[in-house]
PDB file of N, CA and C in Angstrom:
ATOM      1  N   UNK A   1       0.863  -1.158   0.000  1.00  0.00           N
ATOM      2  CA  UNK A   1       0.000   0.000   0.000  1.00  0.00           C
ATOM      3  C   UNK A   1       0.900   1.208   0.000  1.00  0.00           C
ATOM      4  N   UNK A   2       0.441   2.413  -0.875  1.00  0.00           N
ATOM      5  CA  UNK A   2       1.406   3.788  -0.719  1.00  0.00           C
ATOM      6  C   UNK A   2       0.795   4.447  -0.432  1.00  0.00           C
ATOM      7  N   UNK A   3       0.886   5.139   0.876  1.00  0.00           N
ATOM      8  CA  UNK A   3       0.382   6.316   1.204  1.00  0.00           C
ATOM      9  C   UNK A   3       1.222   7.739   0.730  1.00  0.00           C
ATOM     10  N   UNK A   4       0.885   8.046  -0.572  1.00  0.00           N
ATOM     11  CA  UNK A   4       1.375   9.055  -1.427  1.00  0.00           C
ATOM     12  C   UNK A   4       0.510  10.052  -1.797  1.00  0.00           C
ATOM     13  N   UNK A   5       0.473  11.503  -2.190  1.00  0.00           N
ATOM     14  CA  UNK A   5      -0.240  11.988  -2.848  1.00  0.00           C
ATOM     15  C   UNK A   5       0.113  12.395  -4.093  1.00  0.00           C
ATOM     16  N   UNK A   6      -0.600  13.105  -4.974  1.00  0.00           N
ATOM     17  CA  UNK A   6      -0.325  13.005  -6.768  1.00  0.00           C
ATOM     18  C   UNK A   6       0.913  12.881  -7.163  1.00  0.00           C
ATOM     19  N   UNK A   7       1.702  14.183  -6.563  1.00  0.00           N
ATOM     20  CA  UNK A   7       3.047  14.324  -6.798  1.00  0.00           C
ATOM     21  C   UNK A   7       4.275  13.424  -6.244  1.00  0.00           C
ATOM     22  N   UNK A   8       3.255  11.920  -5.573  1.00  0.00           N
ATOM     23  CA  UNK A   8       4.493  10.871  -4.650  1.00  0.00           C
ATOM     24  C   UNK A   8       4.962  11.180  -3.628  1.00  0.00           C
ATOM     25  N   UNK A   9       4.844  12.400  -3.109  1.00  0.00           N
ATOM     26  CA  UNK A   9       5.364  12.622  -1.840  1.00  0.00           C
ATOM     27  C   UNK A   9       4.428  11.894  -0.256  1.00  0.00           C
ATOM     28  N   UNK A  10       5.403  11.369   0.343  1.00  0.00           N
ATOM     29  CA  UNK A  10       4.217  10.860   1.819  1.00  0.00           C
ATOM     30  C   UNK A  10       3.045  12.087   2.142  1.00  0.00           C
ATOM     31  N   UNK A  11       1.981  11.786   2.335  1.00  0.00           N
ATOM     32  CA  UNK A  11       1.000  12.046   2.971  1.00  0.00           C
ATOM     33  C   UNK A  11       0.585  12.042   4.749  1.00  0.00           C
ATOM     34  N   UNK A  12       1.596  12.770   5.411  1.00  0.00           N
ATOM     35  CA  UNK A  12       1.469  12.159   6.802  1.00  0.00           C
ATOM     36  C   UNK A  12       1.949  11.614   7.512  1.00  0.00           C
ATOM     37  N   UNK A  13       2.979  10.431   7.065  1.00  0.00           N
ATOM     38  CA  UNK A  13       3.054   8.977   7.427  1.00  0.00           C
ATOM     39  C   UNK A  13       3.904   9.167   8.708  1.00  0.00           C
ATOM     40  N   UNK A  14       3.246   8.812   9.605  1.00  0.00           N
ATOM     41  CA  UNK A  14       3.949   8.502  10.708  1.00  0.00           C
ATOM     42  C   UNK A  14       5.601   7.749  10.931  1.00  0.00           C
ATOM     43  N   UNK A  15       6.254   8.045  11.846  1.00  0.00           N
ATOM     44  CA  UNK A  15       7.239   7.230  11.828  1.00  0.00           C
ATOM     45  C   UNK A  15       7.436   5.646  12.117  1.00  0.00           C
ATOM     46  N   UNK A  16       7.928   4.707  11.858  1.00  0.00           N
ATOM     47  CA  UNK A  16       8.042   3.284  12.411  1.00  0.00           C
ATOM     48  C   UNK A  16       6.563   2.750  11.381  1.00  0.00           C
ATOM     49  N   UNK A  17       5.371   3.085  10.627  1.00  0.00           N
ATOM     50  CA  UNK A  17       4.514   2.454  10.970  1.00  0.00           C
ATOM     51  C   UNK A  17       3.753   3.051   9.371  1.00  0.00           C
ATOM     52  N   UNK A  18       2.983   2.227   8.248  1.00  0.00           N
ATOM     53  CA  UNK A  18       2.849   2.793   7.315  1.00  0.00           C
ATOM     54  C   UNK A  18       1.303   3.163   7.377  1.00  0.00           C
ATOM     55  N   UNK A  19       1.384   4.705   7.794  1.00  0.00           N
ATOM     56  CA  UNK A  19      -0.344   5.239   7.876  1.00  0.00           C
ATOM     57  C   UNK A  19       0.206   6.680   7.014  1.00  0.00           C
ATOM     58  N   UNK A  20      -1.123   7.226   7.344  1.00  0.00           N
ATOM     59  CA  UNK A  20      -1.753   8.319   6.751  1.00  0.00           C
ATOM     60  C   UNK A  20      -2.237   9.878   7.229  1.00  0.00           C
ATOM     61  N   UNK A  21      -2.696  10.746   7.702  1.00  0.00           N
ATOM     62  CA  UNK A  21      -3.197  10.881   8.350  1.00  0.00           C
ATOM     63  C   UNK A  21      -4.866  12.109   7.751  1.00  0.00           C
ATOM     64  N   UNK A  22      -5.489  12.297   8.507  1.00  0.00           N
ATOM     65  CA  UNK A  22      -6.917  12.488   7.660  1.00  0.00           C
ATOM     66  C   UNK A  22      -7.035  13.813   6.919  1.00  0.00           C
ATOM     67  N   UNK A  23      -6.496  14.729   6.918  1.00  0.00           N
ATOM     68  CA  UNK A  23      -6.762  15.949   6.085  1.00  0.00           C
ATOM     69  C   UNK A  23      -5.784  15.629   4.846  1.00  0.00           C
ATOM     70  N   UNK A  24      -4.741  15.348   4.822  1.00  0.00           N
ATOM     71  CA  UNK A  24      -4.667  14.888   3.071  1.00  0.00           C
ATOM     72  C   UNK A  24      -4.633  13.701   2.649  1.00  0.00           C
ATOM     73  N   UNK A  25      -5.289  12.744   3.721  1.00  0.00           N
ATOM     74  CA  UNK A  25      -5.897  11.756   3.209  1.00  0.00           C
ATOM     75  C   UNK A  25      -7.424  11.957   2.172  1.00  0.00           C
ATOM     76  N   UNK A  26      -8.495  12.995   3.058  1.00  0.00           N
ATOM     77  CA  UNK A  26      -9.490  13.577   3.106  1.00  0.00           C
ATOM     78  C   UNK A  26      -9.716  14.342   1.523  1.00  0.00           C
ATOM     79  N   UNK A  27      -8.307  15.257   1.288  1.00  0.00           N
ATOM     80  CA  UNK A  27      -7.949  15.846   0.107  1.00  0.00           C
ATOM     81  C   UNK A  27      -7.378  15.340  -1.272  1.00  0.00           C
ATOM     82  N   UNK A  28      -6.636  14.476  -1.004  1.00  0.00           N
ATOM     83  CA  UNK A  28      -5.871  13.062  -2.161  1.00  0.00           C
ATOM     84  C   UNK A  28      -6.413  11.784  -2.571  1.00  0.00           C
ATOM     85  N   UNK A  29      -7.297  11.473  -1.176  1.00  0.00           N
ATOM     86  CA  UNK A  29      -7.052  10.147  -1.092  1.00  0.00           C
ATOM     87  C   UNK A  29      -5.884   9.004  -1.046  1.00  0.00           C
ATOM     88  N   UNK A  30      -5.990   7.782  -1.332  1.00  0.00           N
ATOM     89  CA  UNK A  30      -5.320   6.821  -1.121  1.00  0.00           C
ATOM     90  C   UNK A  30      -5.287   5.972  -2.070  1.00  0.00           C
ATOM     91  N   UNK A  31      -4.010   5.401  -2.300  1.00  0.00           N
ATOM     92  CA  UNK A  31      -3.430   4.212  -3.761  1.00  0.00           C
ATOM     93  C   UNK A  31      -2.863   2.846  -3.182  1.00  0.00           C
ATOM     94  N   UNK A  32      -3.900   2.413  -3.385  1.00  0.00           N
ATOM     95  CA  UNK A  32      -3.394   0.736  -2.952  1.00  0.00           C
ATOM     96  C   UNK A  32      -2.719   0.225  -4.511  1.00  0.00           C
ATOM     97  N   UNK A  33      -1.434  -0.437  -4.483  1.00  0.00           N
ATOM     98  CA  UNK A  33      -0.927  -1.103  -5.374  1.00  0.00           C
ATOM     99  C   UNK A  33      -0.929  -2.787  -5.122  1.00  0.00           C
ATOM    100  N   UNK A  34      -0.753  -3.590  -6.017  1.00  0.00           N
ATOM    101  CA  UNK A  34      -0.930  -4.668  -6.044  1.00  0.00           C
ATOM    102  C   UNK A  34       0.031  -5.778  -6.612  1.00  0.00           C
ATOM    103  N   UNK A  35       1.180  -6.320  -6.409  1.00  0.00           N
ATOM    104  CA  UNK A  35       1.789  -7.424  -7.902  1.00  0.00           C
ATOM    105  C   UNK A  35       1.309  -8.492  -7.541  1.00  0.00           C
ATOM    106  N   UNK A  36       0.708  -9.048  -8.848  1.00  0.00           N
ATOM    107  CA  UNK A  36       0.135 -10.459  -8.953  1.00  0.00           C
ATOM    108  C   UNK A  36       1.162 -11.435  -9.696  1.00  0.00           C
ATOM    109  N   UNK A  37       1.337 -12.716  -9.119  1.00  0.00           N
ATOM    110  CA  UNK A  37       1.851 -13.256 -10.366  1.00  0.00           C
ATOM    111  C   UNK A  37       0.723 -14.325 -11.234  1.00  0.00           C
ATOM    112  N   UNK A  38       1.017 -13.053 -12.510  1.00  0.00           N
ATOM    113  CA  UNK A  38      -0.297 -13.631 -13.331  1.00  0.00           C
ATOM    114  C   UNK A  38       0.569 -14.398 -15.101  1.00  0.00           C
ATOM    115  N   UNK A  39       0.124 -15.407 -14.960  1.00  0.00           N
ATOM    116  CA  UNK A  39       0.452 -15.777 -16.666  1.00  0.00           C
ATOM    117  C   UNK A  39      -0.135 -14.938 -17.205  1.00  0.00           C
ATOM    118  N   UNK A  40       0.974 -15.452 -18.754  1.00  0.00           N
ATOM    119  CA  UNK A  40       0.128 -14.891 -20.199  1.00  0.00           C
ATOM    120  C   UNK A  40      -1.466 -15.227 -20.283  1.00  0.00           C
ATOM    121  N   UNK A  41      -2.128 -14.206 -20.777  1.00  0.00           N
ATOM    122  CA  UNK A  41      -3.325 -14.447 -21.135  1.00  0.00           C
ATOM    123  C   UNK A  41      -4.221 -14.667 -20.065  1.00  0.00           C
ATOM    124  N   UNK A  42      -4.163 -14.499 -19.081  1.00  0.00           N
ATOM    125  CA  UNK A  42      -4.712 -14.300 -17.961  1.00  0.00           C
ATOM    126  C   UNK A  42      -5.559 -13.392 -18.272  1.00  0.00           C
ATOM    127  N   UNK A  43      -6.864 -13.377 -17.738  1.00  0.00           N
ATOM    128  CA  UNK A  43      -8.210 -12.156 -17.802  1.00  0.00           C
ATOM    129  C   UNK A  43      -9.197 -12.690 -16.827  1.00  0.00           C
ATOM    130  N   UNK A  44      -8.721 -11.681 -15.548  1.00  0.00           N
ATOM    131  CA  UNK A  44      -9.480 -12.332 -14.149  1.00  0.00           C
ATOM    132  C   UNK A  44      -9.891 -10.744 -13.696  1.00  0.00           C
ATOM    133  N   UNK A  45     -11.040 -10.550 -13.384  1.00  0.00           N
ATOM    134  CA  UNK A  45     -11.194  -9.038 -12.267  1.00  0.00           C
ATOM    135  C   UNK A  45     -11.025 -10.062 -10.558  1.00  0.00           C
ATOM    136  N   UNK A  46     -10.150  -8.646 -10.140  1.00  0.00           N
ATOM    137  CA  UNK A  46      -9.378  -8.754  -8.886  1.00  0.00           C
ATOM    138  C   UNK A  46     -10.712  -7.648  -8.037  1.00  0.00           C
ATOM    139  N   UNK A  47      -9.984  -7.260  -6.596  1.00  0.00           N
ATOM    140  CA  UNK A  47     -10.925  -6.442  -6.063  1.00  0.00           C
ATOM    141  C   UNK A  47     -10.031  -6.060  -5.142  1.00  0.00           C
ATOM    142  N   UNK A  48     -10.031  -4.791  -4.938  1.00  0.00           N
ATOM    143  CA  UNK A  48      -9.987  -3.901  -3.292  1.00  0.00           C
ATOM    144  C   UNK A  48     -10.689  -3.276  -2.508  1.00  0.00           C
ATOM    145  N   UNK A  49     -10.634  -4.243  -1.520  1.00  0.00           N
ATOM    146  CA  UNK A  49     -11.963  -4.192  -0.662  1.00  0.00           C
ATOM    147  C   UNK A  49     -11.071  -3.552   0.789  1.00  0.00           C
ATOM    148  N   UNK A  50     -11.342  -2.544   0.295  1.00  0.00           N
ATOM    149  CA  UNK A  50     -11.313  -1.267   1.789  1.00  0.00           C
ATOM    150  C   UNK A  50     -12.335  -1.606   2.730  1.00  0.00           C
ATOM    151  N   UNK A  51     -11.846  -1.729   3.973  1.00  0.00           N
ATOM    152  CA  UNK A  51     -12.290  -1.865   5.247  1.00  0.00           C
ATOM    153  C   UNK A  51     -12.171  -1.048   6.473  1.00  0.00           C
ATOM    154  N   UNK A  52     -12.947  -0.368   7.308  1.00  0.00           N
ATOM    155  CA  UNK A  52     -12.377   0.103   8.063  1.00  0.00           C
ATOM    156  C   UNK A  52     -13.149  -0.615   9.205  1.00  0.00           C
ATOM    157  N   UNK A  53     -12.075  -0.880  10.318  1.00  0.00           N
ATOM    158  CA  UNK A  53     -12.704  -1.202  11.942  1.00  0.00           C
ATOM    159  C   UNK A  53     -13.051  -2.453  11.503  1.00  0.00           C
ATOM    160  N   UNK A  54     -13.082  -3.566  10.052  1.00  0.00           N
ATOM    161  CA  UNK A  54     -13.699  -4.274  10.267  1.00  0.00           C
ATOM    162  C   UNK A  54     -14.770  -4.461   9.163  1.00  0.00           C
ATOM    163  N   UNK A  55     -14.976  -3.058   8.792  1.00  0.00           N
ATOM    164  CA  UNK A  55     -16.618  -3.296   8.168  1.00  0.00           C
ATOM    165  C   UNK A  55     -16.042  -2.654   6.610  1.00  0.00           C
ATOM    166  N   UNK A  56     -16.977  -3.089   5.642  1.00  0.00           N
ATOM    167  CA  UNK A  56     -16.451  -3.174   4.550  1.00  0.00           C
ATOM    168  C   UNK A  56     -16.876  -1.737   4.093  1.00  0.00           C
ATOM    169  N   UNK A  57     -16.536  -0.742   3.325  1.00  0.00           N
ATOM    170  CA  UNK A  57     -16.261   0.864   3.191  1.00  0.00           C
ATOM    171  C   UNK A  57     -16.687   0.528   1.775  1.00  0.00           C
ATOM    172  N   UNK A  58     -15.776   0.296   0.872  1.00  0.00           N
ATOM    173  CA  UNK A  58     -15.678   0.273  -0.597  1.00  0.00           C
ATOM    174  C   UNK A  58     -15.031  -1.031  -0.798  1.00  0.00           C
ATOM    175  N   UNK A  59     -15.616  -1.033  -2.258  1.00  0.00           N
ATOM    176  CA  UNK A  59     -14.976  -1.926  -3.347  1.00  0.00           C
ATOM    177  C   UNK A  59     -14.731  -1.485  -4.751  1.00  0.00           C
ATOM    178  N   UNK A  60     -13.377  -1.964  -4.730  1.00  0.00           N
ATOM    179  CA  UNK A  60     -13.069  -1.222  -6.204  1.00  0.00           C
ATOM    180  C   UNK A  60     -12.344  -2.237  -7.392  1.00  0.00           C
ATOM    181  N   UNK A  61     -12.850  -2.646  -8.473  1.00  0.00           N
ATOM    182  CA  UNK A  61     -12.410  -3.722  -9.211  1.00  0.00           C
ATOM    183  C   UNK A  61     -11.277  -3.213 -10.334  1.00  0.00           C
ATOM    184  N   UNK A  62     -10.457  -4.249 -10.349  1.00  0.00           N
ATOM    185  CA  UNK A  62      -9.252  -4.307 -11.186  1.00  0.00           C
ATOM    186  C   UNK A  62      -9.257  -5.296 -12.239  1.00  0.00           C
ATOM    187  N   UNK A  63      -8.808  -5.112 -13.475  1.00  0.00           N
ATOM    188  CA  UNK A  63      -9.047  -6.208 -14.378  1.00  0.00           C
ATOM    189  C   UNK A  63      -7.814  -6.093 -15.031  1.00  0.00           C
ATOM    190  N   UNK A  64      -7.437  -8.028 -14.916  1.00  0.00           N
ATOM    191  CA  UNK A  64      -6.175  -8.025 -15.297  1.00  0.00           C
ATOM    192  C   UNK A  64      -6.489  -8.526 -16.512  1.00  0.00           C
ATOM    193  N   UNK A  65      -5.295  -8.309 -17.348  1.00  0.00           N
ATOM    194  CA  UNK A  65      -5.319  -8.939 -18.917  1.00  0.00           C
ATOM    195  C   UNK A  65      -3.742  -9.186 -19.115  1.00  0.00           C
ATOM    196  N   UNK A  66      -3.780 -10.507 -19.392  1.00  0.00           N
ATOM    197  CA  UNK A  66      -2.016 -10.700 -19.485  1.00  0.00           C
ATOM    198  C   UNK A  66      -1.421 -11.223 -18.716  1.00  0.00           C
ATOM    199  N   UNK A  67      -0.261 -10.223 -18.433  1.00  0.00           N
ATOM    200  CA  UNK A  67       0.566 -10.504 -17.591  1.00  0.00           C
ATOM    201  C   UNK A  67       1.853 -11.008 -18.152  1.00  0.00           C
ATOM    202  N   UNK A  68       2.955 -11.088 -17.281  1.00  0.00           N
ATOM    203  CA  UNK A  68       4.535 -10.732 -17.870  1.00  0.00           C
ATOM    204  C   UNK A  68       5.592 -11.485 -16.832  1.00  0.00           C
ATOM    205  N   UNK A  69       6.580 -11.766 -18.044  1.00  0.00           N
ATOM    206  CA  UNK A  69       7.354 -12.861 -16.484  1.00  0.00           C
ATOM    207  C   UNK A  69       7.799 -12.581 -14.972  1.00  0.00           C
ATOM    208  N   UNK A  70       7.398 -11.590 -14.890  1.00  0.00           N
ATOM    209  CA  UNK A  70       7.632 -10.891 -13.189  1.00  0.00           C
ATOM    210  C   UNK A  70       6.214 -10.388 -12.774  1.00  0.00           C
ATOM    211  N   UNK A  71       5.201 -10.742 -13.573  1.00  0.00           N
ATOM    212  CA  UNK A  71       3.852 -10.874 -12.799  1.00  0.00           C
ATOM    213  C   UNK A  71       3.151  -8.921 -13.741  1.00  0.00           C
ATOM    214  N   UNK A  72       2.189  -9.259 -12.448  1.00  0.00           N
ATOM    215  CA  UNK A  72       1.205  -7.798 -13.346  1.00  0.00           C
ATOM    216  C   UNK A  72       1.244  -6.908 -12.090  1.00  0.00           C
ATOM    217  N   UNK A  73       1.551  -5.653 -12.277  1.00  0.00           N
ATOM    218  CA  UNK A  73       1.387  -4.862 -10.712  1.00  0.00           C
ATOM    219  C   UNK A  73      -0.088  -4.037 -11.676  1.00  0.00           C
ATOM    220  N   UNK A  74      -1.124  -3.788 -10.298  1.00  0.00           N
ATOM    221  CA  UNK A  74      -2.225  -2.960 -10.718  1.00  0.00           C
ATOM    222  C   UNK A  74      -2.530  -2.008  -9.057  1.00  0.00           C
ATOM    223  N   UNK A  75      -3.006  -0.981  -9.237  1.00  0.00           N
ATOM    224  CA  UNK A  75      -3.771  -0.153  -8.097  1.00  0.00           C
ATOM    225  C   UNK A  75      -4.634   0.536  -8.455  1.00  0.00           C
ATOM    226  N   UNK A  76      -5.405   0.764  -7.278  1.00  0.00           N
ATOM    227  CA  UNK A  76      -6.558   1.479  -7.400  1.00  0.00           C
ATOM    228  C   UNK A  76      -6.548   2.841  -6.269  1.00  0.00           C
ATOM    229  N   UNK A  77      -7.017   3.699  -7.208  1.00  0.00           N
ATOM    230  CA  UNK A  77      -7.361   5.050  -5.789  1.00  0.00           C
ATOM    231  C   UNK A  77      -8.584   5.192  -4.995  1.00  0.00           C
ATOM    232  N   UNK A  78      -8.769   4.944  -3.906  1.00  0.00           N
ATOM    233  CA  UNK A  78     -10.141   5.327  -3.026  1.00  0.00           C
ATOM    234  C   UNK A  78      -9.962   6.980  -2.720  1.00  0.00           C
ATOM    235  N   UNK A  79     -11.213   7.018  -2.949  1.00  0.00           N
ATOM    236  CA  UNK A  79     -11.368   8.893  -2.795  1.00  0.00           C
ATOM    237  C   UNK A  79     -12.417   8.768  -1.657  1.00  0.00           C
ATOM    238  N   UNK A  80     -12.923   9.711  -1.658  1.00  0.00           N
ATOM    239  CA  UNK A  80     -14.574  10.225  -0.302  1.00  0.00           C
ATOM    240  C   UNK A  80     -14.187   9.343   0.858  1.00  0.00           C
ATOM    241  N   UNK A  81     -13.016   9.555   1.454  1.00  0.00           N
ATOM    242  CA  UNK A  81     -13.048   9.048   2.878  1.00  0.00           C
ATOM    243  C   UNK A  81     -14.114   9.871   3.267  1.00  0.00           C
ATOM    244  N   UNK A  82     -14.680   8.800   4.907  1.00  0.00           N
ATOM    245  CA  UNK A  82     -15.432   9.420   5.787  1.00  0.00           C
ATOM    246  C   UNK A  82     -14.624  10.626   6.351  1.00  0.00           C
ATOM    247  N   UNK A  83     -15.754  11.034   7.223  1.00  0.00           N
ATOM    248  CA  UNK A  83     -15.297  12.229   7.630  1.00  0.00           C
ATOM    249  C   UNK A  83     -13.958  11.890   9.060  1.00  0.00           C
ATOM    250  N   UNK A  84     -14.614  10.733   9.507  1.00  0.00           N
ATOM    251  CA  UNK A  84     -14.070   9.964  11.110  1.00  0.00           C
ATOM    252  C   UNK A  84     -13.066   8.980  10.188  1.00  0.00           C
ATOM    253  N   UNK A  85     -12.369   9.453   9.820  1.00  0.00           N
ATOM    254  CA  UNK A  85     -11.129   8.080   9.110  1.00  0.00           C
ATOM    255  C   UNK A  85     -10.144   7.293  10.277  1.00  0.00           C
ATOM    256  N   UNK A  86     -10.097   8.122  11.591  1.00  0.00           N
ATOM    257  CA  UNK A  86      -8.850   7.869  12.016  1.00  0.00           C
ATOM    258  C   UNK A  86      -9.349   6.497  12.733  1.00  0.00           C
ATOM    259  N   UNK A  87      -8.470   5.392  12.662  1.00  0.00           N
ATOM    260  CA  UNK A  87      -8.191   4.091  13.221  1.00  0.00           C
ATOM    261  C   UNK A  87      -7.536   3.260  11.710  1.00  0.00           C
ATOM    262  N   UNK A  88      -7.500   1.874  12.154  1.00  0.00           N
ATOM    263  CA  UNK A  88      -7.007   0.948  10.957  1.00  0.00           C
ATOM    264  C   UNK A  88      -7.920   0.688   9.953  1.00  0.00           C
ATOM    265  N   UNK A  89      -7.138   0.905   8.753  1.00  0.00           N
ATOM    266  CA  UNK A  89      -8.121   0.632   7.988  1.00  0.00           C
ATOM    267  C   UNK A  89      -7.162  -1.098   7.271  1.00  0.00           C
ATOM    268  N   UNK A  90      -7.781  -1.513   6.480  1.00  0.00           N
ATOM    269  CA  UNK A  90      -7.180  -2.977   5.430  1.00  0.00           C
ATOM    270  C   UNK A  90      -7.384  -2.874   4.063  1.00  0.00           C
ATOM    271  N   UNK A  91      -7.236  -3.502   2.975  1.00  0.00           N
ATOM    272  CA  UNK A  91      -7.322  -3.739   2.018  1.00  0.00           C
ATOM    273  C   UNK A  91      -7.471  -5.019   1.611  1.00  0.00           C
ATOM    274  N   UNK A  92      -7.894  -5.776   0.930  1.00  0.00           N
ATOM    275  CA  UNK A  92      -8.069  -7.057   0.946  1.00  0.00           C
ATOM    276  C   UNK A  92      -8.165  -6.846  -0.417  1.00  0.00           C
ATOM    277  N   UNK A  93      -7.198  -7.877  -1.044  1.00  0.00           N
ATOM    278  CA  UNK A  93      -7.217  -8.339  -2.593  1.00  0.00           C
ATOM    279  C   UNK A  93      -7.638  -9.640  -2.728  1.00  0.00           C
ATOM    280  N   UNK A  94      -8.734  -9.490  -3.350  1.00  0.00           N
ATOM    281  CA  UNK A  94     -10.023 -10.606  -3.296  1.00  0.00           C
ATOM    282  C   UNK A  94      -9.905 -11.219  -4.965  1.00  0.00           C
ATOM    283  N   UNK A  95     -10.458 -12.528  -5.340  1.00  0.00           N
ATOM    284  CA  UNK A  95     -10.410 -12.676  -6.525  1.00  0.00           C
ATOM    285  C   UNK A  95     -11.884 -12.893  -6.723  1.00  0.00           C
ATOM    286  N   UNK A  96     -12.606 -13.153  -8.119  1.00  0.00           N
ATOM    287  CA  UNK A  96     -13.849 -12.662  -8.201  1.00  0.00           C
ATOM    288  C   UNK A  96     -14.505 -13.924  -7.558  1.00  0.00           C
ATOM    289  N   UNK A  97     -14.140 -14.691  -7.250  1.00  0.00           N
ATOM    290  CA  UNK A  97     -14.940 -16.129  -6.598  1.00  0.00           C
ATOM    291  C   UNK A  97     -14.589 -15.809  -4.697  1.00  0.00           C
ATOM    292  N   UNK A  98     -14.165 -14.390  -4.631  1.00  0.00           N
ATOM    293  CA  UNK A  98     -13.807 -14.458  -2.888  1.00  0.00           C
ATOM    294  C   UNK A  98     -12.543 -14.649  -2.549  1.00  0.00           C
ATOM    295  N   UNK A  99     -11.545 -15.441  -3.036  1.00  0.00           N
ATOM    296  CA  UNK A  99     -10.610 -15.444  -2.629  1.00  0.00           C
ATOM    297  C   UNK A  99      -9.377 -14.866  -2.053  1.00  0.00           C
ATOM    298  N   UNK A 100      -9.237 -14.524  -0.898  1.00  0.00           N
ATOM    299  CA  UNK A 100      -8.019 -13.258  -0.928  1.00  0.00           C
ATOM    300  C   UNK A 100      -7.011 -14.052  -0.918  1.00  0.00           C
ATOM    301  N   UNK A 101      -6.046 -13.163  -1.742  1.00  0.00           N
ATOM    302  CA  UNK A 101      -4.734 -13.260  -2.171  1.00  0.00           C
ATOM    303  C   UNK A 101      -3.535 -12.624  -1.854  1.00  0.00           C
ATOM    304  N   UNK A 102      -4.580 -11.452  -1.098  1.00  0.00           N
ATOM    305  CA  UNK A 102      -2.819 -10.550  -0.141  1.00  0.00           C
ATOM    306  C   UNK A 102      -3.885  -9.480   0.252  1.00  0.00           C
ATOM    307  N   UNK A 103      -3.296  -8.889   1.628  1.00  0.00           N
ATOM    308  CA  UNK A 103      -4.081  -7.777   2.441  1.00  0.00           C
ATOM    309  C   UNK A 103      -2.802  -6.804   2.558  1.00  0.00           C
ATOM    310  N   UNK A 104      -3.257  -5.354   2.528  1.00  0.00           N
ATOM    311  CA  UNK A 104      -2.656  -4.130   2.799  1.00  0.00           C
ATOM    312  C   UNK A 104      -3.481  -3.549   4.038  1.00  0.00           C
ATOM    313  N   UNK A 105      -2.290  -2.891   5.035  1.00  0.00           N
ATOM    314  CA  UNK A 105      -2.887  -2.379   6.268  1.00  0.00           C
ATOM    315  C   UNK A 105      -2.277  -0.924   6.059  1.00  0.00           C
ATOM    316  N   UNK A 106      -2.961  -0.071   6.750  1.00  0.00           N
ATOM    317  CA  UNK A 106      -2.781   1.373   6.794  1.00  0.00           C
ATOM    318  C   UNK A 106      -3.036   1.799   8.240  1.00  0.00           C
ATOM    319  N   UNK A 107      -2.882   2.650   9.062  1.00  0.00           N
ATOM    320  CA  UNK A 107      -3.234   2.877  10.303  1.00  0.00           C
ATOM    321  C   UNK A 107      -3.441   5.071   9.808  1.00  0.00           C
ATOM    322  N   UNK A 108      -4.737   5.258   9.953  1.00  0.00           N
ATOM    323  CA  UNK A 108      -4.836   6.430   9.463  1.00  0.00           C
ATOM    324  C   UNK A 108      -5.056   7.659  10.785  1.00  0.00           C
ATOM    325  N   UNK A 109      -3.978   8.657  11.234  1.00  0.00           N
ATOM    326  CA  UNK A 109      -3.867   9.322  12.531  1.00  0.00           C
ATOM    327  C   UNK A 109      -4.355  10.681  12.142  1.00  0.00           C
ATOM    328  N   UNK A 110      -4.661  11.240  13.533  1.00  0.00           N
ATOM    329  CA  UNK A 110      -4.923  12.784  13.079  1.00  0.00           C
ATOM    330  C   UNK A 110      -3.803  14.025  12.574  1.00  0.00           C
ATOM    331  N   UNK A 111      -4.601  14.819  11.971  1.00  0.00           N
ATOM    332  CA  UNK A 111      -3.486  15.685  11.381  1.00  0.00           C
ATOM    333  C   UNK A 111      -2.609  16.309  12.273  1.00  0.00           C
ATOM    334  N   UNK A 112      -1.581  16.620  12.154  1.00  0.00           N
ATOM    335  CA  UNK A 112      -0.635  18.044  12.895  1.00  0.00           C
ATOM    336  C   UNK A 112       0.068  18.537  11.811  1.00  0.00           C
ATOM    337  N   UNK A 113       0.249  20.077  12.106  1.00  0.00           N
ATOM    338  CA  UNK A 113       1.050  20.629  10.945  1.00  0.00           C
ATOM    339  C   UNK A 113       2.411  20.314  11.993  1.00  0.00           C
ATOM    340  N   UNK A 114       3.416  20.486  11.718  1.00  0.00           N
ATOM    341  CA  UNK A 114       4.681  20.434  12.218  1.00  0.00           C
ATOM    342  C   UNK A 114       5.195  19.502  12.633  1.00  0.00           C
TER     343      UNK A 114
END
């Protein structure tokens, strides 16, 4: 998971620990990335299923086509966080029959300038 905004720069991120925190989370949003290792000719929709506390927020589908001898990297951006973002949120890369295949964690804190 990258907690980046447009221009790649961190968004927040705490030290020791890969979060976020809510006003340019609020403003950017968030980019979950993904590498799959997918054969040639592969054509499967994937999913990122944002969670927060537990409870499922969004879902956002990825569709792979292909794929290359070091696999397929794909991400997706979640925008309209809630207003109350701060605690853990997850990611869960689901395949279209349910299956997860790898989870991303984020821990999202309140803002401070300085």
């Amino acid at each position: 998971m990258a907690d980046r905004g447009r221009r790649g720069e961190p968004i927040g991120q705490p030290q020791g620990a890969p979060g976020a925190s809510v006003k340019p989370l609020r403003q950017e949003g968030l980019f979950a990335y993904t590498a799959i290792n997918a054969p040639r000719g592969l054509n499967e929709r994937i999913y990122h299923v944002w969670r927060y506390n537990g409870q499922v927020i969004d879902r956002i589908a990825v569709d792979i086509h292909g794929g290359r001898n070091k696999g397929y990297r794909a991400w997706t951006h979640k925008q309209n966080f809630p207003t109350h973002a701060i605690g853990r949120w997850d990611v869960q890369v689901l395949t279209e029959a349910g299956q997860m295949i790898g989870v991303l964690r984020v821990k999202v804190v309140e803002y401070r300038v300085g």
